[in-house]
Protein backbone atom coordinates (compact mmCIF):
# COMPACT_ATOMS: atom_id res chain seq x y z
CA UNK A 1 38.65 248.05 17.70
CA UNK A 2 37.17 250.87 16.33
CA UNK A 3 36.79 254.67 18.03
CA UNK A 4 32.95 254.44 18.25
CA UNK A 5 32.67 253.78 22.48
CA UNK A 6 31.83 250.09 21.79
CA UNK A 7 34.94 248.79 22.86
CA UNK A 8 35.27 250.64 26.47
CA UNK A 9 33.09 248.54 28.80
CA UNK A 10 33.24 245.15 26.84
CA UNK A 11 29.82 243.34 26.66
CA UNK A 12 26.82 244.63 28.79
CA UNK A 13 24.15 242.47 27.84
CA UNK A 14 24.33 237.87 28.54
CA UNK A 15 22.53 237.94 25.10
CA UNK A 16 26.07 239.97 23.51
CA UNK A 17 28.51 237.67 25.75
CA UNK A 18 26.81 234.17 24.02
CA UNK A 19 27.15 235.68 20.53
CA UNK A 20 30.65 236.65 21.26
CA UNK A 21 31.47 233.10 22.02
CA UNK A 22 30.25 231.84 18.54
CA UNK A 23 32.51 234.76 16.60
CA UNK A 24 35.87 233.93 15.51
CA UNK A 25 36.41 237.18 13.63
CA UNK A 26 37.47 240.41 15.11
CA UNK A 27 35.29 242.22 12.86
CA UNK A 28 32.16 240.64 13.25
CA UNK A 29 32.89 240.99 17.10
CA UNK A 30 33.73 244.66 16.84
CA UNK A 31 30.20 244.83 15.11
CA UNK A 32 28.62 242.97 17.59
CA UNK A 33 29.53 245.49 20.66
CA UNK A 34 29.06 248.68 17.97
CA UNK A 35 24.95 247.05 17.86
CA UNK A 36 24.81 246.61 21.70
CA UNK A 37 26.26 250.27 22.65
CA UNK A 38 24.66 252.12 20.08
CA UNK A 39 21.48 250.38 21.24
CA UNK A 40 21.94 251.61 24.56
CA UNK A 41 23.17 255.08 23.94
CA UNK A 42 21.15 255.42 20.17
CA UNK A 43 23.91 258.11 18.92
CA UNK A 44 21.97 260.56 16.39
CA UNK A 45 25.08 260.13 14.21
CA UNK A 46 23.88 259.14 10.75
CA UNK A 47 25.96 256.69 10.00
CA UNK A 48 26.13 254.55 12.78
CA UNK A 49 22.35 254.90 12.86
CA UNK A 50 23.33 253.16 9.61
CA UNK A 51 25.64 250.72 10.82
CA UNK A 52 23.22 249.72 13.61
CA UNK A 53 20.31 249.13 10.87
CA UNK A 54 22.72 246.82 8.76
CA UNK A 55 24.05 244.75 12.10
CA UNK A 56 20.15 244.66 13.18
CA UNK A 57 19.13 243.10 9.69
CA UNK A 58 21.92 240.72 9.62
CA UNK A 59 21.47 239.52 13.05
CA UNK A 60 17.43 240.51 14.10
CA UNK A 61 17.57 237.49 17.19
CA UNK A 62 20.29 238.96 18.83
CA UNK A 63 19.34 242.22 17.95
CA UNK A 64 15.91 241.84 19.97
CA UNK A 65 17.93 240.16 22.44
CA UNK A 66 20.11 242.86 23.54
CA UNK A 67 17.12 245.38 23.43
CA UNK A 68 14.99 243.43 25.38
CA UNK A 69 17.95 242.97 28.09
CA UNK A 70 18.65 246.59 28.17
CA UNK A 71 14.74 247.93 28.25
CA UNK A 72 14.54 245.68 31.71
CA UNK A 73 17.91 247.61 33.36
């Protein structure tokens, strides 16, 4: 995976571990944990503020899922 942090812990959220089990692509998984860390740690880097907005709009469910799950920690 990529460098971004994502892929240190593995999934935090139940909501991020069900969508994982529907993914057969590494990608898609890779931009699954990018949406759940940057949601928890909201890096004020530009472009993954970017990348975060385009995994949100593809995937606005699981996107409130995770947020929801992490707001009640």
């Amino acid at each position: 995976m990529r460098g971004d942090g994502a892929d240190k812990q593995g999934p935090r959220t139940e909501a991020l571990r069900r969508a994982l089990q529907l993914v057969d692509n590494e990608a898609a998984a890779a931009d699954l944990l990018f949406l759940e860390y940057w949601q928890a740690q909201r890096c004020p880097d530009i472009a993954a503020s970017l990348r975060a907005s385009q995994i949100r709009r593809a995937n606005p469910t699981l996107a409130a899922e995770i947020h929801a799950e992490l707001n009640r920690r």
